[in-house]
Protein backbone atom coordinates (compact mmCIF):
# COMPACT_ATOMS: atom_id res chain seq x y z
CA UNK A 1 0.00 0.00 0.00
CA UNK A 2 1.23 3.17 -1.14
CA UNK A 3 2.37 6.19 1.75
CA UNK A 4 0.09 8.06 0.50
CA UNK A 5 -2.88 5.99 1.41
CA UNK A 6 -1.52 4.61 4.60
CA UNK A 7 -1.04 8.20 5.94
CA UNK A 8 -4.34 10.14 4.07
CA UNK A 9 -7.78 10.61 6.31
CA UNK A 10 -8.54 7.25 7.19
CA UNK A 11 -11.97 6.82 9.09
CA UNK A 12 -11.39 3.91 12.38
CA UNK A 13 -13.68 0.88 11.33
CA UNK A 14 -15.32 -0.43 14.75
CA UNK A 15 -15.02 -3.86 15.63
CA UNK A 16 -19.00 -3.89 16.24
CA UNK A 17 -19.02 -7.63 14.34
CA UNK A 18 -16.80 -8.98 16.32
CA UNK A 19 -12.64 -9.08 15.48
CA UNK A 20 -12.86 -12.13 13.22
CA UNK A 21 -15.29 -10.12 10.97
CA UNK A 22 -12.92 -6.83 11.76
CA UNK A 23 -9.47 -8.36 10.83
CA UNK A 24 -10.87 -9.78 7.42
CA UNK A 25 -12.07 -6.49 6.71
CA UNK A 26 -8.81 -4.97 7.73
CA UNK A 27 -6.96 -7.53 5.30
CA UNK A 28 -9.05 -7.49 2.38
CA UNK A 29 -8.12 -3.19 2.03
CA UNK A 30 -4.36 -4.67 2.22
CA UNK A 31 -4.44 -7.84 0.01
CA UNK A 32 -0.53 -9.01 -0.46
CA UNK A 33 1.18 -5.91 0.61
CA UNK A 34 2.73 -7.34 3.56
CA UNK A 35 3.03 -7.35 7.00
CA UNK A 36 4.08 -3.57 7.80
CA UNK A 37 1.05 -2.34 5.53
CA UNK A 38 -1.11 -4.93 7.68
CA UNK A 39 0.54 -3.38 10.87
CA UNK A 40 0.13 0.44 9.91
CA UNK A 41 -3.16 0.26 7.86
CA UNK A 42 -4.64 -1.37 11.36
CA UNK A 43 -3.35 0.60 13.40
CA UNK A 44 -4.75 3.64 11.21
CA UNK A 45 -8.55 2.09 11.52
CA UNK A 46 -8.58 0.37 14.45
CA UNK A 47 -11.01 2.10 17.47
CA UNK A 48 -9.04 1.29 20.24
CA UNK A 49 -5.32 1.20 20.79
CA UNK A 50 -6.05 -2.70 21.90
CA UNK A 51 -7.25 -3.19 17.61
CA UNK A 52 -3.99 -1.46 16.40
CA UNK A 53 -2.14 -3.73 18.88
CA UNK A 54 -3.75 -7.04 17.71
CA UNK A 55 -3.18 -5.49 14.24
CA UNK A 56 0.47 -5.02 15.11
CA UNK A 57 0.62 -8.66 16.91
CA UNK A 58 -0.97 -10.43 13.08
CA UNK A 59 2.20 -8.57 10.99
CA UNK A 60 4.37 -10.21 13.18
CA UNK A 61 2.96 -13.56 12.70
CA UNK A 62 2.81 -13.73 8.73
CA UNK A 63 6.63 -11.74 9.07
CA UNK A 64 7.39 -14.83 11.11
CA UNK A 65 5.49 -17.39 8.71
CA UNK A 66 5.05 -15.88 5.66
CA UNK A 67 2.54 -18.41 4.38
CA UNK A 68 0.11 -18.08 7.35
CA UNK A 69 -3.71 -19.09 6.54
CA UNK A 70 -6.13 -16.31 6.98
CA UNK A 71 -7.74 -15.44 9.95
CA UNK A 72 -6.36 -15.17 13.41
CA UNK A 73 -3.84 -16.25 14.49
CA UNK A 74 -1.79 -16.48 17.49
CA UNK A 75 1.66 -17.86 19.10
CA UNK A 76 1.47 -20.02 22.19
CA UNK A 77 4.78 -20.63 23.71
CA UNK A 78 4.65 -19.93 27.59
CA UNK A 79 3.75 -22.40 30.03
CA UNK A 80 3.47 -21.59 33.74
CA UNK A 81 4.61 -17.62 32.58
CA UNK A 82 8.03 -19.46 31.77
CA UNK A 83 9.58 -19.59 28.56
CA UNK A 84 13.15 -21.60 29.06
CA UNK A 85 13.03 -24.79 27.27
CA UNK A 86 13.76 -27.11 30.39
CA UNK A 87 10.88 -25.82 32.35
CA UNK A 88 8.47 -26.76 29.12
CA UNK A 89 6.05 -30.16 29.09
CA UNK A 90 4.46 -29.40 25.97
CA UNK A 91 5.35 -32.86 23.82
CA UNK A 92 4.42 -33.74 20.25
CA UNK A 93 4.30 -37.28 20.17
CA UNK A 94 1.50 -39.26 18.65
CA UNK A 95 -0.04 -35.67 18.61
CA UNK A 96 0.84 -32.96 20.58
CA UNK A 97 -0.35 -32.53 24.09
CA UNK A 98 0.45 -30.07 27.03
CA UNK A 99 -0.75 -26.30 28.20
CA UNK A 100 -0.03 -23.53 27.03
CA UNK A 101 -0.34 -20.30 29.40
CA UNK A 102 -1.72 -17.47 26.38
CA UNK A 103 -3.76 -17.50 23.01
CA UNK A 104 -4.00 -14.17 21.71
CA UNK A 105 -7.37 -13.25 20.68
CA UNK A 106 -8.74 -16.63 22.36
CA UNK A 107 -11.77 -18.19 20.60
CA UNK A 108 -11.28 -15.60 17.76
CA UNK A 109 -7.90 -17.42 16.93
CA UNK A 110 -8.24 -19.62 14.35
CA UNK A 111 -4.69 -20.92 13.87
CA UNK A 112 -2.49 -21.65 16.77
CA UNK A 113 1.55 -21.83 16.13
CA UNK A 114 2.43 -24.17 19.44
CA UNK A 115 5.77 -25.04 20.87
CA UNK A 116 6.49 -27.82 21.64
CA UNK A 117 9.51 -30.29 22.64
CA UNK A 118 10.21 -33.49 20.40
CA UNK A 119 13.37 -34.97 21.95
CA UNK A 120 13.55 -38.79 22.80
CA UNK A 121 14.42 -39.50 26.46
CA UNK A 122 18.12 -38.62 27.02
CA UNK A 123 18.69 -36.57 24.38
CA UNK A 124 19.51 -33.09 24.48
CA UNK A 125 15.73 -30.44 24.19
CA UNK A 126 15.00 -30.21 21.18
CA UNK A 127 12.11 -27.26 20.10
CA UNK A 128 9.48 -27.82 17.05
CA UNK A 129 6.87 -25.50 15.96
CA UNK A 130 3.23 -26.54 14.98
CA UNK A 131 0.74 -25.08 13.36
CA UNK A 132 -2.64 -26.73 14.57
CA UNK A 133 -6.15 -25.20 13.98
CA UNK A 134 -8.24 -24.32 16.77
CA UNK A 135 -11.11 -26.16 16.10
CA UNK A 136 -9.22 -29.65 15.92
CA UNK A 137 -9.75 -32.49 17.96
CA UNK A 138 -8.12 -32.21 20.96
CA UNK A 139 -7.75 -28.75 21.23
CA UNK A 140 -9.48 -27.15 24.15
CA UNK A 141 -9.37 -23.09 24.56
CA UNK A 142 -10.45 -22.34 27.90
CA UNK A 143 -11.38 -18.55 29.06
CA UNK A 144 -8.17 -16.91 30.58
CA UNK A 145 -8.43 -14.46 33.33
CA UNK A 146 -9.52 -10.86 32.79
CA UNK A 147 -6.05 -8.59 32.33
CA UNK A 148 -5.71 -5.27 32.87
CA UNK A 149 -4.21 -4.45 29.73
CA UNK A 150 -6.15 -4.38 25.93
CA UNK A 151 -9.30 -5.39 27.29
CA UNK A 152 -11.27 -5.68 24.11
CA UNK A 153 -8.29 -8.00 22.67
CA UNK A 154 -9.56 -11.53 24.73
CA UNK A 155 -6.79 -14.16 25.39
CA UNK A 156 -7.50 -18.07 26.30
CA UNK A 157 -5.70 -20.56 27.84
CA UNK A 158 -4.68 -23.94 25.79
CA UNK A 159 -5.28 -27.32 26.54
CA UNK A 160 -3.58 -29.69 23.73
CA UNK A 161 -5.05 -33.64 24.00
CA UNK A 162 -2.57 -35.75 21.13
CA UNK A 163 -3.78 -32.76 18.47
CA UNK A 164 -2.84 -33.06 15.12
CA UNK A 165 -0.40 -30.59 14.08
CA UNK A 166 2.13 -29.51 11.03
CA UNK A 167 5.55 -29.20 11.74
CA UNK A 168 6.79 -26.46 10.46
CA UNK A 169 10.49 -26.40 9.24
CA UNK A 170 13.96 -25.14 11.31
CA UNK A 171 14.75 -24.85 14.69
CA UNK A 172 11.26 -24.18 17.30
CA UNK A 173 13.86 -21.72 19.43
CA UNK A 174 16.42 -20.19 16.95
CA UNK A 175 13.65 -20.00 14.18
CA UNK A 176 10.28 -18.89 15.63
CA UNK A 177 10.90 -17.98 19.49
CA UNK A 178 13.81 -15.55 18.95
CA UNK A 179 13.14 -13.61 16.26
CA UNK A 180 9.35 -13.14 17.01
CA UNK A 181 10.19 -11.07 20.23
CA UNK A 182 12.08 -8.99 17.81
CA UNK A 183 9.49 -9.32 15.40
CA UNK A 184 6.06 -7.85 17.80
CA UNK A 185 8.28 -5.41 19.44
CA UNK A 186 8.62 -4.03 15.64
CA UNK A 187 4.83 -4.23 14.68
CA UNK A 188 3.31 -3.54 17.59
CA UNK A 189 5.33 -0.37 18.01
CA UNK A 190 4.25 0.54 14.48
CA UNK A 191 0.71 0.19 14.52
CA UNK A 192 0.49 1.93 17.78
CA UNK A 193 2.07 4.90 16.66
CA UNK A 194 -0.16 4.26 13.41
CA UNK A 195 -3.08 4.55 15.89
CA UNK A 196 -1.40 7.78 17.51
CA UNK A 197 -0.73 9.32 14.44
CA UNK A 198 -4.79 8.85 13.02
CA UNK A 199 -5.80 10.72 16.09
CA UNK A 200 -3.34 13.82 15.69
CA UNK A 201 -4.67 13.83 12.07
CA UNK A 202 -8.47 13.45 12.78
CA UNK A 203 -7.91 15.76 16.02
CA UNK A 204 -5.57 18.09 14.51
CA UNK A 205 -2.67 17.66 16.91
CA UNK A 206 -0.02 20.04 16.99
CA UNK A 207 1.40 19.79 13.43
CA UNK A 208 5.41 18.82 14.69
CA UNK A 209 3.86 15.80 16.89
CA UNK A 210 2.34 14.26 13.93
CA UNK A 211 5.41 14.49 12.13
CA UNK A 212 7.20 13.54 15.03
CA UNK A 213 4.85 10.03 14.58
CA UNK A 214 5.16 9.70 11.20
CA UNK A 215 9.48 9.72 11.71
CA UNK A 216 8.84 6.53 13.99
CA UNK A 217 6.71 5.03 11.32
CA UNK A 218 9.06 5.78 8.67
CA UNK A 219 11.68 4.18 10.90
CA UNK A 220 9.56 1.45 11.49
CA UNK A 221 9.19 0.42 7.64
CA UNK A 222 12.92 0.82 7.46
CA UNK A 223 13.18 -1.42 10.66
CA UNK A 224 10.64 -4.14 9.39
CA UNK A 225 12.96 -4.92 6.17
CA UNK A 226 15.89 -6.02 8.60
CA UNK A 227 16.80 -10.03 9.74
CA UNK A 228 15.10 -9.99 13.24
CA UNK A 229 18.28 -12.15 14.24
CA UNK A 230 20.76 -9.00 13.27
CA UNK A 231 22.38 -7.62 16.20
CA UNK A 232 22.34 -3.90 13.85
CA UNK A 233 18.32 -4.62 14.01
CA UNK A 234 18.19 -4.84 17.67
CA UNK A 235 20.12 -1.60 17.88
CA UNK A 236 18.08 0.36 15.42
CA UNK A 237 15.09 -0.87 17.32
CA UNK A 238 16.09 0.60 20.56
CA UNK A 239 17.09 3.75 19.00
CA UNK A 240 13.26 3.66 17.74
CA UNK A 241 11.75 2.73 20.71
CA UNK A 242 14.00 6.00 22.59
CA UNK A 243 12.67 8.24 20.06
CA UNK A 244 9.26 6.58 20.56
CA UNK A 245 9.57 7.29 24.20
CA UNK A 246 10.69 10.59 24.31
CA UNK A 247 7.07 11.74 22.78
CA UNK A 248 5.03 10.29 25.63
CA UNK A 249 4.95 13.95 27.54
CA UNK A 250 3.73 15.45 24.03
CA UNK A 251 1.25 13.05 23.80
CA UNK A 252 -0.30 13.03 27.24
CA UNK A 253 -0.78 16.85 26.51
CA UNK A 254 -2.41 16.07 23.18
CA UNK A 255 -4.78 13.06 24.54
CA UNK A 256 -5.85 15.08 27.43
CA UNK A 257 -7.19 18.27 25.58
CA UNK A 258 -8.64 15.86 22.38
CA UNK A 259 -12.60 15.11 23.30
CA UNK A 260 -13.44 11.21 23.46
CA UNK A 261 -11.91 8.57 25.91
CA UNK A 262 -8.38 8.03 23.94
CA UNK A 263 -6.37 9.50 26.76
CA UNK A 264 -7.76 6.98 29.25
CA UNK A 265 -7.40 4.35 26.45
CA UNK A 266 -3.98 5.51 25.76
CA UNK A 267 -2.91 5.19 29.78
CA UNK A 268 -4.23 1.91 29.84
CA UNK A 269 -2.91 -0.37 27.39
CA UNK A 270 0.03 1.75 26.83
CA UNK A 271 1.77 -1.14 28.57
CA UNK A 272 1.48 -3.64 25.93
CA UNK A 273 4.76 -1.72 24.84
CA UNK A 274 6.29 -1.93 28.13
CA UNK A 275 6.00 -6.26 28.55
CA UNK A 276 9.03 -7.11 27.15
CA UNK A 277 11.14 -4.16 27.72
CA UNK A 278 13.72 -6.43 30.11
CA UNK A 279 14.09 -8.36 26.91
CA UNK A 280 14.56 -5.57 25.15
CA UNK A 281 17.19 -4.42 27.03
CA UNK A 282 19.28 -7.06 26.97
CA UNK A 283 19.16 -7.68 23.59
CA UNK A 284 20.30 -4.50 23.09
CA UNK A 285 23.07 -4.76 25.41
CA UNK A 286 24.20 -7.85 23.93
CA UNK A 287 23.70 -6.12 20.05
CA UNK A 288 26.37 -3.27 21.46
CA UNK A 289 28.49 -6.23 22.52
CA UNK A 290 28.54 -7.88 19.41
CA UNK A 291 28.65 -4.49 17.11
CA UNK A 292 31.67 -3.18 19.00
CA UNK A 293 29.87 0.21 20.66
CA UNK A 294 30.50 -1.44 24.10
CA UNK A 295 33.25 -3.79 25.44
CA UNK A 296 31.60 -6.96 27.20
CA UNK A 297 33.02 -5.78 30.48
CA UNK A 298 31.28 -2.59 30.55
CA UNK A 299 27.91 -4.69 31.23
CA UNK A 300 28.16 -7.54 32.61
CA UNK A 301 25.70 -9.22 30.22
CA UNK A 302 26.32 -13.24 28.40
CA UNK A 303 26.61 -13.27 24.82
């Protein structure tokens, strides 16, 4: 999709049919343009800063498996809010069966991409990924809890019973874990700022803090072209994400005087950004390791 039409007057399209209905809508306007037009055209209609966000979280699924079915979809990795390999029970054999702690989207999901560990006793772990469909045999999606964050976005938990799954090819840690921390961080970010930047045009915001949100999505497109396993993307993200950051004040001034409940929507789910920032850091430590700009024993970080 052309800049043109991704930053234009765009009107948000409500989710009043429910998000299944909304995404496909959302998809259709972006046919085969790719995952950063998916990520900044939903973020530029969505209602809610929870839409842009699941908008953000389905561009970094289909950068992460480019030949993703349609519909929703979500990754399901933790178990027990743990995600190191030894602490996972999650086995495909005969079928794959275990928990899994988070479904994005819950019952709206329609494709699940499940970790899971396929070693024989004594060998070393060994990670696959699956792609199963929700409404397989043996696939239970029970309600989560209620969290405080993106409250319109649901989120089940996931029961696996010998399921039937495809295996998709490489590595389930180096392959699909890894890089698709790297991978939301980058969407999300974009089709939240997406989101911002539709309000400061619909609201006419200050004319320098729309700009200042169309740099970080121009950064962002740059960003979305890079290897999510490059230490030099890691480091560009950062710098994003500081630039990002440093326009919160601005736009806590802006929500607050702009009619509507986006500055209470804004305070709220803000945080989605915020979940992984630990992560973040250290891979960012570790990128200025591994790029030279800092010698390993100015932080005492492992490669």
């Amino acid at each position: 999709m052309p800049w043109r039409e991704l930053i234009g007057p765009l009107r948000p399209i409500p989710a009043t049919s429910g998000l299944q209905a909304w995404y496909a809508n959302v998809h259709a306007h972006i046919a085969e343009q790719g995952p950063f037009a998916l990520a900044v055209y939903g973020g530029r209609v969505a209602a809610t800063p929870g839409l842009a966000f699941l908008a953000g979280y389905q561009a970094a699924l289909r950068a992460l498996w480019p030949t993703a079915p349609a519909g929703l979809g979500a990754f399901c990795a933790t178990e027990n809010r743990k995600l190191r390999p030894a602490d996972m029970t999650t086995r495909a054999s005969d079928g794959i069966s275990g928990r899994k702690d988070f479904v994005t989207a819950g019952a709206f999901a329609s494709w699940l991409l499940v970790l899971a560990r396929e070693e024989q006793r004594g060998e070393p772990i060994r990670l696959g990924v699956f792609a199963v469909q929700a409404d397989s045999a043996g696939v239970l999606l029970e309600v989560g809890r209620p969290i405080p964050l993106v409250p319109d976005i649901p989120h089940s938990q996931l029961r696996l019973e010998q399921a039937a799954g495809e295996r998709l090819a490489g590595d389930g840690w180096a392959d699909y874990v890894k890089p698709f921390r790297t991978l939301e961080d980058t969407y999300v970010l974009a089709a939240l700022a997406a989101w911002l930047y539709g309000l400061g045009v619909r609201h006419h915001w200050p004319h320098a803090l729309v700009l200042r949100l169309l740099a970080v999505l121009i950064g962002s497109a740059e960003l979305a072209r890079q290897s999510p396993h490059d230490p030099a993307t890691h480091l560009m993200l950062g710098a994003l994400g500081e630039q990002f950051d440093d326009l919160h004040p601005q736009l806590d001034l802006a929500l607050e005087a702009t009619n509507g409940p986006w500055a209470e929507a804004w305070q709220r789910d803000k945080g989605v950004l915020w979940l992984a920032k630990h992560a973040q850091a250290r891979r960012l430590q570790k990128a200025m390791i591994e790029l030279g700009i800092l010698p390993e024993t100015e932080i005492g970080v492992r490669k």
